[in-house]
C-alpha atoms as a PDB file:
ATOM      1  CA  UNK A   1      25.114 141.216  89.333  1.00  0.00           C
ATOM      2  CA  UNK A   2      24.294 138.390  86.754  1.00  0.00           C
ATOM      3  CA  UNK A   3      20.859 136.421  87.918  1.00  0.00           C
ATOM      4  CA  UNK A   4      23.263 132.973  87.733  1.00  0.00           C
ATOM      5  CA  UNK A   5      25.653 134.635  89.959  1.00  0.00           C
ATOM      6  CA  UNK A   6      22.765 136.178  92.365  1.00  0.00           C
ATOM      7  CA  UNK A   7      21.505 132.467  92.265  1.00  0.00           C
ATOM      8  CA  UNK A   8      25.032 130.801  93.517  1.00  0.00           C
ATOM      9  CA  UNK A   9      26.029 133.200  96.179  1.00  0.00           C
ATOM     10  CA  UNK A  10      22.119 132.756  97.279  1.00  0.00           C
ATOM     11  CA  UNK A  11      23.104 128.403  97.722  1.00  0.00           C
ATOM     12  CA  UNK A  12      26.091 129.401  98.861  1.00  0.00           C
ATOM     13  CA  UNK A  13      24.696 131.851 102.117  1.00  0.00           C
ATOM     14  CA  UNK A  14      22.546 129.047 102.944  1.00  0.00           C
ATOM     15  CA  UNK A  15      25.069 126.578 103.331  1.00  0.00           C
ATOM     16  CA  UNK A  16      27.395 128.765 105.665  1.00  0.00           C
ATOM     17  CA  UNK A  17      23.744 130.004 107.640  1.00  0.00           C
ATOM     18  CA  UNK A  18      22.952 126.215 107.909  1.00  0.00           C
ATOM     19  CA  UNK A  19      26.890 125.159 108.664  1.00  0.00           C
ATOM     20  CA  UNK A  20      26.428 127.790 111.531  1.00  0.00           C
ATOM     21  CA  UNK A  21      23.117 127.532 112.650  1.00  0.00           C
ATOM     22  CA  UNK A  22      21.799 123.956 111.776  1.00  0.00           C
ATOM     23  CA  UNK A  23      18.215 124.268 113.408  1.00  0.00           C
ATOM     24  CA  UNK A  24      17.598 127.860 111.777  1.00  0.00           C
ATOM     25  CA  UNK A  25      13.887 127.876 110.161  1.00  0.00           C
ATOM     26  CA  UNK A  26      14.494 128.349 106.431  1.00  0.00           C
ATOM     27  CA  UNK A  27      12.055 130.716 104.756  1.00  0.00           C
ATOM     28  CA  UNK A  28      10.632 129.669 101.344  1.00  0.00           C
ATOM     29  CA  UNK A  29      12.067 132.772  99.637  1.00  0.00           C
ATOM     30  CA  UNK A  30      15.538 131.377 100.591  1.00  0.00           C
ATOM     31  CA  UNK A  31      15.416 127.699  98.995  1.00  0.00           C
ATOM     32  CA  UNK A  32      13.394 129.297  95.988  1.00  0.00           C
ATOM     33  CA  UNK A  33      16.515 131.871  95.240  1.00  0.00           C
ATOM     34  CA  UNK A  34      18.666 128.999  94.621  1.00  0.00           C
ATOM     35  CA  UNK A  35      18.459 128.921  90.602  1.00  0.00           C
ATOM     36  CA  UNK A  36      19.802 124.920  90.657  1.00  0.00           C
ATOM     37  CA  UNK A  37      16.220 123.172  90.618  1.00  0.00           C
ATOM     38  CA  UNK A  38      18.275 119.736  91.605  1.00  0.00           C
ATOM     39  CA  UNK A  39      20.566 121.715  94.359  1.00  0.00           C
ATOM     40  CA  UNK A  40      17.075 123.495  95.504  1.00  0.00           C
ATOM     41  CA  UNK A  41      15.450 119.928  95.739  1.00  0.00           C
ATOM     42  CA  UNK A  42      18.052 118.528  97.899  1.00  0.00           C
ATOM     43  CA  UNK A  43      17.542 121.198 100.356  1.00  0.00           C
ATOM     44  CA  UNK A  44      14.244 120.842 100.640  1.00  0.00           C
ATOM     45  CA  UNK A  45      14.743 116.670 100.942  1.00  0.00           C
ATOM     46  CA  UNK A  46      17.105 117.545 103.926  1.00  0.00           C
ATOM     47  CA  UNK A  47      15.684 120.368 105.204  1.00  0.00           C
ATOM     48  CA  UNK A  48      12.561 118.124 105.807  1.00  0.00           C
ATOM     49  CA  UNK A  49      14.334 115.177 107.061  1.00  0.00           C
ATOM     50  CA  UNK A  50      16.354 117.420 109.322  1.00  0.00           C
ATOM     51  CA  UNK A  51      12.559 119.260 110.705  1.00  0.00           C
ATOM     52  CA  UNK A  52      11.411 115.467 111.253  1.00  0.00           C
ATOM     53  CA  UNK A  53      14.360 114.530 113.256  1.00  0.00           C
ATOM     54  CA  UNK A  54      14.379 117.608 115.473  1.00  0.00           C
ATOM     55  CA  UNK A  55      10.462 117.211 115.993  1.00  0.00           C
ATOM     56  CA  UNK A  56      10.641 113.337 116.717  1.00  0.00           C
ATOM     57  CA  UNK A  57      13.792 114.421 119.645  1.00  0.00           C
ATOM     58  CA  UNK A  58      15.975 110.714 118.903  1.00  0.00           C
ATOM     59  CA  UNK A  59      16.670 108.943 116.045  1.00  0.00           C
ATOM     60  CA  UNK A  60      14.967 105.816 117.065  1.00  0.00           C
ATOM     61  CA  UNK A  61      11.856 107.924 117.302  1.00  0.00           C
ATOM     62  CA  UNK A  62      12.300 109.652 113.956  1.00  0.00           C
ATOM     63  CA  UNK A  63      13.437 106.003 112.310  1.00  0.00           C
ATOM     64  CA  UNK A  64      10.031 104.529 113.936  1.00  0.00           C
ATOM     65  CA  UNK A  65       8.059 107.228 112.567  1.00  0.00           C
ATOM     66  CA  UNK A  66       8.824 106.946 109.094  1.00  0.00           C
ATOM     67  CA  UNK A  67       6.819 103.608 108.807  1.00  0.00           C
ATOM     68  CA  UNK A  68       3.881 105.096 109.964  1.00  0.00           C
ATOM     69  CA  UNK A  69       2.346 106.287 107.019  1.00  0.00           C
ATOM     70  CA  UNK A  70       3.665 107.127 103.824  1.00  0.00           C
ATOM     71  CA  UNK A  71       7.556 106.936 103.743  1.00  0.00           C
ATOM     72  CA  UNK A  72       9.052 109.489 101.856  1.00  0.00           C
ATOM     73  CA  UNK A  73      12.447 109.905 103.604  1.00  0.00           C
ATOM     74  CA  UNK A  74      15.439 108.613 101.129  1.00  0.00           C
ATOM     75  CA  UNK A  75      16.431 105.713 101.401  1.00  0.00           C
ATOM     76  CA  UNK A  76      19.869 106.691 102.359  1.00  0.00           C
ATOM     77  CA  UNK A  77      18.420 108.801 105.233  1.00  0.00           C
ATOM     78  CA  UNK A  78      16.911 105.296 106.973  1.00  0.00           C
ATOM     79  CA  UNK A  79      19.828 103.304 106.431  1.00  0.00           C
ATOM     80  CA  UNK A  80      22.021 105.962 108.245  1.00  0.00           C
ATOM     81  CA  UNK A  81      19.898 105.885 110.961  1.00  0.00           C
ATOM     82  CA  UNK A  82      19.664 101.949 111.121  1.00  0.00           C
ATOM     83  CA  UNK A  83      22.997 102.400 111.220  1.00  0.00           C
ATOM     84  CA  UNK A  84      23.675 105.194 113.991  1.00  0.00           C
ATOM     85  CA  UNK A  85      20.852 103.284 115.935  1.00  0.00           C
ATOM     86  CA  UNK A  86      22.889 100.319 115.923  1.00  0.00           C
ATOM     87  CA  UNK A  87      25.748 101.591 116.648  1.00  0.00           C
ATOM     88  CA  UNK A  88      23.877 102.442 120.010  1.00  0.00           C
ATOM     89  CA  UNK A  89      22.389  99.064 120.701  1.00  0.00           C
ATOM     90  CA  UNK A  90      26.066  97.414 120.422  1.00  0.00           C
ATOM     91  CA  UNK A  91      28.286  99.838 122.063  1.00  0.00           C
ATOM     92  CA  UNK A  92      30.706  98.397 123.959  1.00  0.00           C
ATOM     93  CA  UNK A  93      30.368  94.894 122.542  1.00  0.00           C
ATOM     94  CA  UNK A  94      33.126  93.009 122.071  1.00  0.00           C
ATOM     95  CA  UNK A  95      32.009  90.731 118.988  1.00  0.00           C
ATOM     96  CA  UNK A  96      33.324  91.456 115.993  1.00  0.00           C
ATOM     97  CA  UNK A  97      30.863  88.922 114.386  1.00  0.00           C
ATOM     98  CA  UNK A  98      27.817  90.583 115.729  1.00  0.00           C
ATOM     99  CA  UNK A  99      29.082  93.947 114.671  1.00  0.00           C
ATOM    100  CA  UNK A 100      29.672  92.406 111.046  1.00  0.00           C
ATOM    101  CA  UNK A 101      25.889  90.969 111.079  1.00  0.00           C
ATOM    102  CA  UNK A 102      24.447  94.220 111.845  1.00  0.00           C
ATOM    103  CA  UNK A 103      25.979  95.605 108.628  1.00  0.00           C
ATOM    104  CA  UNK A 104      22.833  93.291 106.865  1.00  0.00           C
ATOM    105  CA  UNK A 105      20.401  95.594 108.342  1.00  0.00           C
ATOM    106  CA  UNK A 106      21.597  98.571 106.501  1.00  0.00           C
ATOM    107  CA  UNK A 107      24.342  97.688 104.150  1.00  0.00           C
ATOM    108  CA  UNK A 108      22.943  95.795 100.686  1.00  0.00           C
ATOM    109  CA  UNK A 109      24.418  92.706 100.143  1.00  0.00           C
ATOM    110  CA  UNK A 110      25.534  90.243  97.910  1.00  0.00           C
ATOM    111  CA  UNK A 111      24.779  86.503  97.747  1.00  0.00           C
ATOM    112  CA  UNK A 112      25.871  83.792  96.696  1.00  0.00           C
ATOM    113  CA  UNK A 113      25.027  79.865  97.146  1.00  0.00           C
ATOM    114  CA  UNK A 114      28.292  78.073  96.595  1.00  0.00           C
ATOM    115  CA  UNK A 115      28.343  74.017  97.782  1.00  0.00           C
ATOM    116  CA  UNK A 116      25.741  74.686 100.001  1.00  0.00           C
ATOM    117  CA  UNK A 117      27.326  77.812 101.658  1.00  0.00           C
ATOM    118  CA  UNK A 118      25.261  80.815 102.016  1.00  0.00           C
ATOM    119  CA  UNK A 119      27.768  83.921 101.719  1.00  0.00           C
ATOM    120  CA  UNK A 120      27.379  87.507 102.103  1.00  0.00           C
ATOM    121  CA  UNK A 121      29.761  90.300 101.143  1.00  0.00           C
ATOM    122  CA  UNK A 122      29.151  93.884 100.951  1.00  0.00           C
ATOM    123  CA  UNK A 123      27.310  94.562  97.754  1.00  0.00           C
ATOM    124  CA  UNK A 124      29.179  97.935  96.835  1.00  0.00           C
ATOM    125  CA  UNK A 125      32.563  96.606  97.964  1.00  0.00           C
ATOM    126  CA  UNK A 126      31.696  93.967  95.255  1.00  0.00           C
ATOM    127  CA  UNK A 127      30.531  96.004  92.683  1.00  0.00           C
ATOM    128  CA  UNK A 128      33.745  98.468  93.445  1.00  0.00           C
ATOM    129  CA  UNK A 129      35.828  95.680  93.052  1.00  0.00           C
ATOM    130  CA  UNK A 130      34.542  93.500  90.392  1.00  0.00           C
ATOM    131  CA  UNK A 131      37.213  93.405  88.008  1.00  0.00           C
ATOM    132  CA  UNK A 132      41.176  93.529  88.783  1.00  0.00           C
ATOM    133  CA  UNK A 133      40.391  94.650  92.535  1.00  0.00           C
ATOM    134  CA  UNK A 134      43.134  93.361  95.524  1.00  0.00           C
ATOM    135  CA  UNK A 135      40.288  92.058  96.979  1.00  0.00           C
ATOM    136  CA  UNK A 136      40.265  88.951  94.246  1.00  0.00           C
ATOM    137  CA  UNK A 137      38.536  86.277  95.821  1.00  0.00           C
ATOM    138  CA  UNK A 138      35.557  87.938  96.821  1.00  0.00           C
ATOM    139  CA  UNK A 139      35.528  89.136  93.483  1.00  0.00           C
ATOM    140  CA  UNK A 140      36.190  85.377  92.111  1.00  0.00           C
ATOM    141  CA  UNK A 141      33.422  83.607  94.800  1.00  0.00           C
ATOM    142  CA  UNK A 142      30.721  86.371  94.901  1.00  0.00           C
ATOM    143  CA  UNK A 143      30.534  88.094  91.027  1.00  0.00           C
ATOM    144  CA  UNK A 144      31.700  85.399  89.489  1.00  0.00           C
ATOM    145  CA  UNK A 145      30.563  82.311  91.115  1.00  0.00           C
ATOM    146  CA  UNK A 146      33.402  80.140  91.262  1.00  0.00           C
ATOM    147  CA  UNK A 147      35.420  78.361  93.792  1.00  0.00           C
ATOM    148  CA  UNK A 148      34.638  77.231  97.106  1.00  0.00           C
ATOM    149  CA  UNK A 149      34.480  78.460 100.484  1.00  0.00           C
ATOM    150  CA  UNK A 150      37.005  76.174 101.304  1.00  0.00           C
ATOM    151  CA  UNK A 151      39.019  78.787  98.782  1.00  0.00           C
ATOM    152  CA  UNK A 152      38.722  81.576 100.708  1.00  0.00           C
ATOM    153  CA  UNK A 153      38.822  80.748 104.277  1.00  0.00           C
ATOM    154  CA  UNK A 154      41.035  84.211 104.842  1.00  0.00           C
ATOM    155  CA  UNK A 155      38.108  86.300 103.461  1.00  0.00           C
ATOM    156  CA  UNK A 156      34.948  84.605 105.477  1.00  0.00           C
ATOM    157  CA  UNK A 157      34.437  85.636 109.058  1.00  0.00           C
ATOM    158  CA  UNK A 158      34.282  82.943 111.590  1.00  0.00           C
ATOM    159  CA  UNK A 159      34.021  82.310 115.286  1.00  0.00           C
ATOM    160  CA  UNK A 160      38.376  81.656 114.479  1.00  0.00           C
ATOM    161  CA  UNK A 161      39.066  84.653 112.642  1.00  0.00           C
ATOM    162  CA  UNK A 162      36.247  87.085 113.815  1.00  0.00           C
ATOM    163  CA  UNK A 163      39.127  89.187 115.084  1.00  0.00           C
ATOM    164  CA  UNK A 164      40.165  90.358 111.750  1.00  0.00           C
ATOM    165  CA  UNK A 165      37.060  92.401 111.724  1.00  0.00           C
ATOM    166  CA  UNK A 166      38.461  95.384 113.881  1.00  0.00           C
ATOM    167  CA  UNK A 167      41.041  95.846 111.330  1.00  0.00           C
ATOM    168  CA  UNK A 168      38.561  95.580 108.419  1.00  0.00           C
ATOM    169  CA  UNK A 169      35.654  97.097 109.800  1.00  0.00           C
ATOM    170  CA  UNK A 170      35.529 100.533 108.033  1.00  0.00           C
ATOM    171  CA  UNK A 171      36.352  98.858 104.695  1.00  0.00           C
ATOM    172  CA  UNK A 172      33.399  96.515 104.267  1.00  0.00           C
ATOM    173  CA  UNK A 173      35.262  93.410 102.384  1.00  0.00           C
ATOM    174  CA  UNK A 174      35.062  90.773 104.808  1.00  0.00           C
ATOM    175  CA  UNK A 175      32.103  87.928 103.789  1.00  0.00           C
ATOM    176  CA  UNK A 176      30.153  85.989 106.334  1.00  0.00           C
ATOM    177  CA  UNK A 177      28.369  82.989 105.993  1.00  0.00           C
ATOM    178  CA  UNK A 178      24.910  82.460 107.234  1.00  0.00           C
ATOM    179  CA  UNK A 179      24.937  78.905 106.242  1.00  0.00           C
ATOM    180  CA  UNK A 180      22.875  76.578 109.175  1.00  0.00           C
ATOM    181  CA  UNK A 181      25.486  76.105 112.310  1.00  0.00           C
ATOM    182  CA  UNK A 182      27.991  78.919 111.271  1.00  0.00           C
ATOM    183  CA  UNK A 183      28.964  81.713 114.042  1.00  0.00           C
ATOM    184  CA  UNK A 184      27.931  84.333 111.635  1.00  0.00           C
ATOM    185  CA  UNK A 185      24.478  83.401 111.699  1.00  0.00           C
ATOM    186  CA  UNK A 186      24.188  82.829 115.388  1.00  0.00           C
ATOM    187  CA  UNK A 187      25.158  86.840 115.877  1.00  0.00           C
ATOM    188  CA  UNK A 188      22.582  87.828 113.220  1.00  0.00           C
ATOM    189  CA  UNK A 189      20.369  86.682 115.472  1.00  0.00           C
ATOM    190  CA  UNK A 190      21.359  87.876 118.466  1.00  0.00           C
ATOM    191  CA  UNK A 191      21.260  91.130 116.903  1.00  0.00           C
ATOM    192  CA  UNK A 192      17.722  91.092 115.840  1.00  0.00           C
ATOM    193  CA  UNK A 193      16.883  90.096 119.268  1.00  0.00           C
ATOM    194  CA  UNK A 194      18.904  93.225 120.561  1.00  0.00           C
ATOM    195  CA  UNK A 195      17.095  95.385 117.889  1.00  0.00           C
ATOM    196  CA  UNK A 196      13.823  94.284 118.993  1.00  0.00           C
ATOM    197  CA  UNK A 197      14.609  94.580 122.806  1.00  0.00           C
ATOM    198  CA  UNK A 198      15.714  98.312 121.858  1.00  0.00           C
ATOM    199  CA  UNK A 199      12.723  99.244 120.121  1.00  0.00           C
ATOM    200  CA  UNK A 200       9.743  97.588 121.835  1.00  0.00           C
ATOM    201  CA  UNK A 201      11.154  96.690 125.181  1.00  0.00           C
ATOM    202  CA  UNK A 202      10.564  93.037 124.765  1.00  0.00           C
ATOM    203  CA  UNK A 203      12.812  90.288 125.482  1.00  0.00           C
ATOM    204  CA  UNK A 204      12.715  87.469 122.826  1.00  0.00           C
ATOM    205  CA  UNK A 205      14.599  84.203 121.885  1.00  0.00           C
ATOM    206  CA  UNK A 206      15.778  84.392 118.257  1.00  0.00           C
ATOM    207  CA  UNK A 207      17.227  80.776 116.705  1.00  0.00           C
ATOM    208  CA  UNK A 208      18.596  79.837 113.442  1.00  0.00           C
ATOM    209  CA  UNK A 209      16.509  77.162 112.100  1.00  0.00           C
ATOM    210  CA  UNK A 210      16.939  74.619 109.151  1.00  0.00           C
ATOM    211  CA  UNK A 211      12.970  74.141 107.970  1.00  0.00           C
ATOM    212  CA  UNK A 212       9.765  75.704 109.475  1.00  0.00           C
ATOM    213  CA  UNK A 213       8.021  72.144 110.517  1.00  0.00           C
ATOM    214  CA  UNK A 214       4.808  73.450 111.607  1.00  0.00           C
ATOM    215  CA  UNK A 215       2.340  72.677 109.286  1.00  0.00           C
ATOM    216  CA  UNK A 216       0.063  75.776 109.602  1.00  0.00           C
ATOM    217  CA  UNK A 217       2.316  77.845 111.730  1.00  0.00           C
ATOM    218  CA  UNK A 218       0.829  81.122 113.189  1.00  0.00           C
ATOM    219  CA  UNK A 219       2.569  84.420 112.283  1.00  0.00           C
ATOM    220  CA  UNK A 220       5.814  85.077 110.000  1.00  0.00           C
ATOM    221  CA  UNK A 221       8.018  88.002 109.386  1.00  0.00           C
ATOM    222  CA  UNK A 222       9.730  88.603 106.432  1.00  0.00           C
ATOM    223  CA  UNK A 223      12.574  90.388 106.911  1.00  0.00           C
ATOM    224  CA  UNK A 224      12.667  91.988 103.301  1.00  0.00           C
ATOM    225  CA  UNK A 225      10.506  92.070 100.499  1.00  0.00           C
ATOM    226  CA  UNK A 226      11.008  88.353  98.616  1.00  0.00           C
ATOM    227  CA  UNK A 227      10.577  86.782 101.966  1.00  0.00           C
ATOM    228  CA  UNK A 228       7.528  88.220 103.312  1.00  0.00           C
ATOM    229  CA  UNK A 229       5.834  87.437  99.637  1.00  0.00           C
ATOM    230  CA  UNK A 230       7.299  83.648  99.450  1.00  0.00           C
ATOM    231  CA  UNK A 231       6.377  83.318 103.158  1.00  0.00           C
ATOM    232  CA  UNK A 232       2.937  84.656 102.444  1.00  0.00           C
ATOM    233  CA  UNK A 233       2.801  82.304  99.891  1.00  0.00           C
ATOM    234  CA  UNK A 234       3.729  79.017 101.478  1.00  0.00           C
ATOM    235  CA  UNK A 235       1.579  80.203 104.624  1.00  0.00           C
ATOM    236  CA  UNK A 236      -1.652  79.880 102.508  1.00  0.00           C
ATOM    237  CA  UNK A 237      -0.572  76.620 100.528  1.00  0.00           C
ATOM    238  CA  UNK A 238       0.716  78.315  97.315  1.00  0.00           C
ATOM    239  CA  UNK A 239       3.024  76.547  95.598  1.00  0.00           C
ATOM    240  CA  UNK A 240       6.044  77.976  95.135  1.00  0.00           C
ATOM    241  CA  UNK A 241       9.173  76.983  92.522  1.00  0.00           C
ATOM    242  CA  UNK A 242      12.080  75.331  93.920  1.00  0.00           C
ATOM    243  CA  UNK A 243      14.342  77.966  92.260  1.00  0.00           C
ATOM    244  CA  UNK A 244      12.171  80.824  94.303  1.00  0.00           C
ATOM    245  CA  UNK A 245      12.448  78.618  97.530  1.00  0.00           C
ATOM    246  CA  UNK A 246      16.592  78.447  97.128  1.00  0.00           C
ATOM    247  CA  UNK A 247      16.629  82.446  97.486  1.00  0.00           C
ATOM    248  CA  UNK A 248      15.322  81.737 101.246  1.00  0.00           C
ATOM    249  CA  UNK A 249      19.085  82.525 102.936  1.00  0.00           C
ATOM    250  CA  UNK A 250      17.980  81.930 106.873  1.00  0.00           C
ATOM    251  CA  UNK A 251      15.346  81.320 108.865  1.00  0.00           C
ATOM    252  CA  UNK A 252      14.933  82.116 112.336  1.00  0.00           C
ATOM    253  CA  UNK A 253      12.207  80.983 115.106  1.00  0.00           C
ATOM    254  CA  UNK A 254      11.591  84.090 117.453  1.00  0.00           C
ATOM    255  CA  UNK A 255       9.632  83.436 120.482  1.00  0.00           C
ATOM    256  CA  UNK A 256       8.457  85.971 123.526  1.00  0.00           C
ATOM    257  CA  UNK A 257      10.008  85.776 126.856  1.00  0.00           C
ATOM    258  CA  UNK A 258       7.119  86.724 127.784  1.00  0.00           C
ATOM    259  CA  UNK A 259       3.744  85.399 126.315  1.00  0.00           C
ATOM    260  CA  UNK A 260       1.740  87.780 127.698  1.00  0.00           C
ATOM    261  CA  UNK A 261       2.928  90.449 125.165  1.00  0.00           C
ATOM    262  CA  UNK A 262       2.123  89.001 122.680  1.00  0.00           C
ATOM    263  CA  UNK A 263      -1.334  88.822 120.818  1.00  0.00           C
ATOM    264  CA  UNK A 264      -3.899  86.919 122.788  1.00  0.00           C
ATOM    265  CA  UNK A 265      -4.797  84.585 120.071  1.00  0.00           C
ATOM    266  CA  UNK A 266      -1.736  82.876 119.133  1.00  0.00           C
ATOM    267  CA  UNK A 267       0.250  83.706 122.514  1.00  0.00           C
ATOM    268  CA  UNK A 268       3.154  81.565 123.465  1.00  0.00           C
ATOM    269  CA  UNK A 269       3.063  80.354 119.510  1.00  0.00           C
ATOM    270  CA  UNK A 270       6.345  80.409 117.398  1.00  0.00           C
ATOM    271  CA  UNK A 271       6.811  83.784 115.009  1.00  0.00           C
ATOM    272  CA  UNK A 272       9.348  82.457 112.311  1.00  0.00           C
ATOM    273  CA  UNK A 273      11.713  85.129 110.178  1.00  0.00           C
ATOM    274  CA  UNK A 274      13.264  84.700 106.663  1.00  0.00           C
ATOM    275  CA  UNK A 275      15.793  86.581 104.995  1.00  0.00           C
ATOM    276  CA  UNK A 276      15.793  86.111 101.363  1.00  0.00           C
ATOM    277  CA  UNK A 277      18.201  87.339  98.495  1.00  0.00           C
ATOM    278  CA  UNK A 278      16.027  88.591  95.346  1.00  0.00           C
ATOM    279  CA  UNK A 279      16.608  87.128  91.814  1.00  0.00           C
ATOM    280  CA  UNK A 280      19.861  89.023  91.287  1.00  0.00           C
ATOM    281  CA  UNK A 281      21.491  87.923  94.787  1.00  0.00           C
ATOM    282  CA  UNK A 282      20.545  90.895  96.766  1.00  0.00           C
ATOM    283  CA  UNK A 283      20.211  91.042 100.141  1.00  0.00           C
ATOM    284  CA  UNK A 284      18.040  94.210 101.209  1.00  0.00           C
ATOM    285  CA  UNK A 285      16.862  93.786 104.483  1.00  0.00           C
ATOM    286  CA  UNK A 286      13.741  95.785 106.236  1.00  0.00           C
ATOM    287  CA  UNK A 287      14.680  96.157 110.050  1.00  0.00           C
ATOM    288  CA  UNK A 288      11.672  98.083 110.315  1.00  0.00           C
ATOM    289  CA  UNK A 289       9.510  95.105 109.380  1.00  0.00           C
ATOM    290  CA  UNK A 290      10.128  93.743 113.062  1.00  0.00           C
ATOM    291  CA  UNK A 291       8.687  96.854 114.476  1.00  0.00           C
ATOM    292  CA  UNK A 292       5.679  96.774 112.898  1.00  0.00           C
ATOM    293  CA  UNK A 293       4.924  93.453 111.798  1.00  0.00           C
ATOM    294  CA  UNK A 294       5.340  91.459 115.197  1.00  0.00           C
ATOM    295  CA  UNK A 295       2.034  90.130 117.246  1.00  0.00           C
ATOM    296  CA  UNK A 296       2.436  92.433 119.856  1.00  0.00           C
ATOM    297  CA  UNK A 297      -0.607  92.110 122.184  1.00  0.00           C
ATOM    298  CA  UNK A 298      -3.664  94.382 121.759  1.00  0.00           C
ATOM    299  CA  UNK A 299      -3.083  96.331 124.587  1.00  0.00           C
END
């Protein structure tokens, strides 16, 4: 038989062993038959990914894991499981709103600032629909900029309309607004609360906020990367540009039920949260940061 044709039915066996038996061990001599060096890399991406899952025995174990040294799972792989983790934490809940929020913690989206309205839609819906799509004015408000959310009252989610969701849910083109007082941002926090309770077993408050009015305050969380820099920043009296400081979509104050978890030095002291868009209007959030950055106490 021709090598290329050894090489195929070699991918091929694996995939029906695997399809059959998805915990089998995998010998070396297996992967390295498959002639495909991309095809061979992928099964060795998700063969390891797969060994780390089994060996951590949940996802929320696995997920947590990953952060604790050097993260070299895809970043596919750790949205999914934000995602399927989720999905656990807000079972049986009955707002839509909520459900739509926790899309931010593994879906990328898009912003946009539009008469002082901070909107969100579904990055890849957006960039699927850019041009000619049915979906117009997200396409109109969020890639090109114009109009008002007055405009497209059908298309952003509130506390009215949440409803619309259920219908909606699987096809990711509804936008939410996270401006100050709007229902949407109310359930984002409520669902980092939830997330937080899930991982670390600690009941917190979480609370939209306009400003951070503590002078010196005493611990932050940035909830993606351009937040936990610009927050870092103002913390140790950097001056920052007003264009950088617009990017800040939220803030949150996020205090401990408990003071007595948290650390000794600053307990009973406010931990404030940002979410941020970069300089292109994307929203990437880091769930993970609340696992490991919060002032948990020492013990």
């Amino acid at each position: 038989m021709h090598p290329v044709e050894d090489a195929e039915d070699a991918e091929r066996n694996l995939h029906a062993a695997l399809m059959a038996e998805p915990r089998r061990r995998v010998a070396r001599s297996e992967l390295e038959a498959i002639g495909d060096p991309d095809a061979r890399h992928n099964y060795e991406v998700v063969l390891k990914f797969r060994d780390r899952l089994l060996e951590a025995g949940t996802v929320e174990a696995c997920y947590a894991s990953t952060f604790k040294g050097k993260v070299d799972t895809p970043p596919l792989f750790i949205e999914q499981m934000v995602h399927v983790i989720l999905r656990n934490i807000l079972d049986g809940g009955d707002d839509p709103l909520e459900l739509r929020a926790a899309e931010v913690l593994f879906r990328e989206q898009q912003a946009t600032i539009r008469d002082g309205h901070a909107l969100l839609a579904d990055r890849e819906t957006v960039q699927t629909h850019a041009a000619g799509s049915r979906y117009g004015s997200i396409g109109r408000l969020i890639v090109e900029a114009s109009g008002s959310l007055a405009s497209v009252d059908l298309d952003v989610l509130d506390r009215a309309n949440a409803a619309r969701y259920w219908e909606r849910d699987s096809r990711h083109d509804t936008v939410i607004s996270l401006t100050y007082g709007r229902a949407a941002l109310d359930a984002l926090a409520a669902v980092i609360a939830l997330w937080v309770k899930h991982f670390l077993g600690i009941a917190v408050r979480v609370k939209p906020i306009r400003r951070i009015d503590e002078p010196h305050w005493a611990w932050h969380v940035g909830l993606d990367a351009e937040s936990t820099a610009l927050l870092n920043d103002l913390w140790s009296g950097a001056e920052v540009e007003h264009g950088r400081m617009q990017r800040i979509l939220a803030l949150f104050a996020l205090e401990f039920e408990d003071a007595h978890a948290m650390r000794s030095d600053i307990a009973g002291r406010t931990v404030y949260l940002a979410l941020s868009a970069n300089d292109e209007g994307v929203v990437r959030m880091k769930p993970q940061n609340l696992l490991t950055n919060l002032p948990l106490h020492e013990a």
